[in-house]
C-alpha atoms as a PDB file:
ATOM      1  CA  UNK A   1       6.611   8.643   4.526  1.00  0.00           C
ATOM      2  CA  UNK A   2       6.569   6.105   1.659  1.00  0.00           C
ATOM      3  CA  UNK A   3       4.868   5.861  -1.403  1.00  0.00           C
ATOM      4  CA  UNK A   4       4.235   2.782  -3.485  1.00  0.00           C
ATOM      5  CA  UNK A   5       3.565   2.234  -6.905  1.00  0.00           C
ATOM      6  CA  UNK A   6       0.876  -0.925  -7.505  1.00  0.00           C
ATOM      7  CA  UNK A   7      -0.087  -0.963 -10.801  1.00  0.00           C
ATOM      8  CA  UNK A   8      -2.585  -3.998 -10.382  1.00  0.00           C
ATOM      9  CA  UNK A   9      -4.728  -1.923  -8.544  1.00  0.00           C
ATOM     10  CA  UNK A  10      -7.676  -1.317 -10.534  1.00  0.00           C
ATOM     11  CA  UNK A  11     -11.030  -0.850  -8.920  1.00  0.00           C
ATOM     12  CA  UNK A  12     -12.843   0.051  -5.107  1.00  0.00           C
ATOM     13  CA  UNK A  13     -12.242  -3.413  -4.171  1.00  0.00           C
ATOM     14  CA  UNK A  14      -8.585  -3.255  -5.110  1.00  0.00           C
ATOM     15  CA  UNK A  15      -8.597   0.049  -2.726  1.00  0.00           C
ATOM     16  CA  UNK A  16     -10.163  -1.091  -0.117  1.00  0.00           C
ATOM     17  CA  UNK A  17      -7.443  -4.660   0.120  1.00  0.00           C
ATOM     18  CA  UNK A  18      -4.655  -2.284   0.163  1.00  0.00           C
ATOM     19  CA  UNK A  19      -5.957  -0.360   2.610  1.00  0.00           C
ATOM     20  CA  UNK A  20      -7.072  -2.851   5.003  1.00  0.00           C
ATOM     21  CA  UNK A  21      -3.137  -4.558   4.215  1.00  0.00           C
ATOM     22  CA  UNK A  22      -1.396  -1.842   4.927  1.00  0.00           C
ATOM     23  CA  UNK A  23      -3.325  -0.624   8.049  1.00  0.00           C
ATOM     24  CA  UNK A  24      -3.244  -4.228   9.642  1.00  0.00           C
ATOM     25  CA  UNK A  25       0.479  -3.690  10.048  1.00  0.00           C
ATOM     26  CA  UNK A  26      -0.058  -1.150  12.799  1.00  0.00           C
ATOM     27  CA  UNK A  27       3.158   0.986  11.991  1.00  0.00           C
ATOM     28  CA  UNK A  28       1.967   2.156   8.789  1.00  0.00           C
ATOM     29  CA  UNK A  29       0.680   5.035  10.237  1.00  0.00           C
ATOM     30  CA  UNK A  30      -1.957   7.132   7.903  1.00  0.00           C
ATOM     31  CA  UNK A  31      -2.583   5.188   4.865  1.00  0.00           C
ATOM     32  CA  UNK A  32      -3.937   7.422   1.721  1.00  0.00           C
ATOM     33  CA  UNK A  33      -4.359   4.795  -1.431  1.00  0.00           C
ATOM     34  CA  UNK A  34      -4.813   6.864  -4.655  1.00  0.00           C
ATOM     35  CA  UNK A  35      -6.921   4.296  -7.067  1.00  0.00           C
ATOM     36  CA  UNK A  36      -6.075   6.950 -10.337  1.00  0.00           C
ATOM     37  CA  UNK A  37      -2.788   7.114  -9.758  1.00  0.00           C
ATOM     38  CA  UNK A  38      -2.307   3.797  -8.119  1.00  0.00           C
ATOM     39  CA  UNK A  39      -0.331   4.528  -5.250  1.00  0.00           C
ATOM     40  CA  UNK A  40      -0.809   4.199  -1.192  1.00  0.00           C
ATOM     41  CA  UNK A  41       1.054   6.400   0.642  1.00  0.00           C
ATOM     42  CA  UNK A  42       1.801   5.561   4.774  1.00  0.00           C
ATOM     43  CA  UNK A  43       3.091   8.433   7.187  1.00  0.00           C
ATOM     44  CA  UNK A  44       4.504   6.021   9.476  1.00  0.00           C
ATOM     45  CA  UNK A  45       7.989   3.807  10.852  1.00  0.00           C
ATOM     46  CA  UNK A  46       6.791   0.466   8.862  1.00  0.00           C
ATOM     47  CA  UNK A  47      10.037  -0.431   6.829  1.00  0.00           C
ATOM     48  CA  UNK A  48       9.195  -0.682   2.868  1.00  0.00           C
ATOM     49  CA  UNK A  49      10.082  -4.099   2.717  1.00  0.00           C
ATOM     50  CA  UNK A  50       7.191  -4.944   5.314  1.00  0.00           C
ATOM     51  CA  UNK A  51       4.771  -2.687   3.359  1.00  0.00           C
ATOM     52  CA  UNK A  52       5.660  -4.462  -0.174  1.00  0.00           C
ATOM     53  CA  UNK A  53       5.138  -8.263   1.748  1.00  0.00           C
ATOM     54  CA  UNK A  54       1.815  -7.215   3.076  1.00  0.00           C
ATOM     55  CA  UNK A  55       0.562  -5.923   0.219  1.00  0.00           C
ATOM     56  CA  UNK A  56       1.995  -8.911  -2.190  1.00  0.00           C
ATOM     57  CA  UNK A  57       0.721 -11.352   0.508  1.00  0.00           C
ATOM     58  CA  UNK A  58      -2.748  -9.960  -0.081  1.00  0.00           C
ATOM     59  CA  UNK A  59      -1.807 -10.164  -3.989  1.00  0.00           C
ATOM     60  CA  UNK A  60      -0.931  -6.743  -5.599  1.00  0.00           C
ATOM     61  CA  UNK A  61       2.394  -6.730  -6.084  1.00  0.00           C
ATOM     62  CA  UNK A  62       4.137  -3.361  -5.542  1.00  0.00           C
ATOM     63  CA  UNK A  63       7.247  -1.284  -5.308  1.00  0.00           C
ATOM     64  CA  UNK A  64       8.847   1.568  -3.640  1.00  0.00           C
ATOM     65  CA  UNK A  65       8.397   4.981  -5.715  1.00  0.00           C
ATOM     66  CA  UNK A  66      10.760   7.770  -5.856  1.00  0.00           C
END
């Protein structure tokens, strides 16, 4: 499981990007994206590194909590 932190997150719209990001990878696994604390969470193998480039390809930059 990781968790990221992406603190330009900000709205439903911002949700639903990071969502669809992370899930395209395919080894993210379960994706949970928590718009209050602004956070997504994946259950799966995906490396952090490949989480972090999706999700700053798609413009929210992020980083690897805990």
């Amino acid at each position: 499981m990781t968790t990221l932190s992406i603190p330009d997150m900000t709205c439903g719209h911002c949700k639903a990007s990071v969502e669809a990001a992370l899930a395209a990878l395919g080894d993210a696994g379960t994706v949970t994206v928590d718009l209050a604390a602004k956070t997504a969470t994946t259950s799966g193998p995906a490396a952090p590194a490949a989480l972090i480039k999706a999700l700053d390809e798609v413009g929210f930059p992020a980083k690897v909590v805990g």
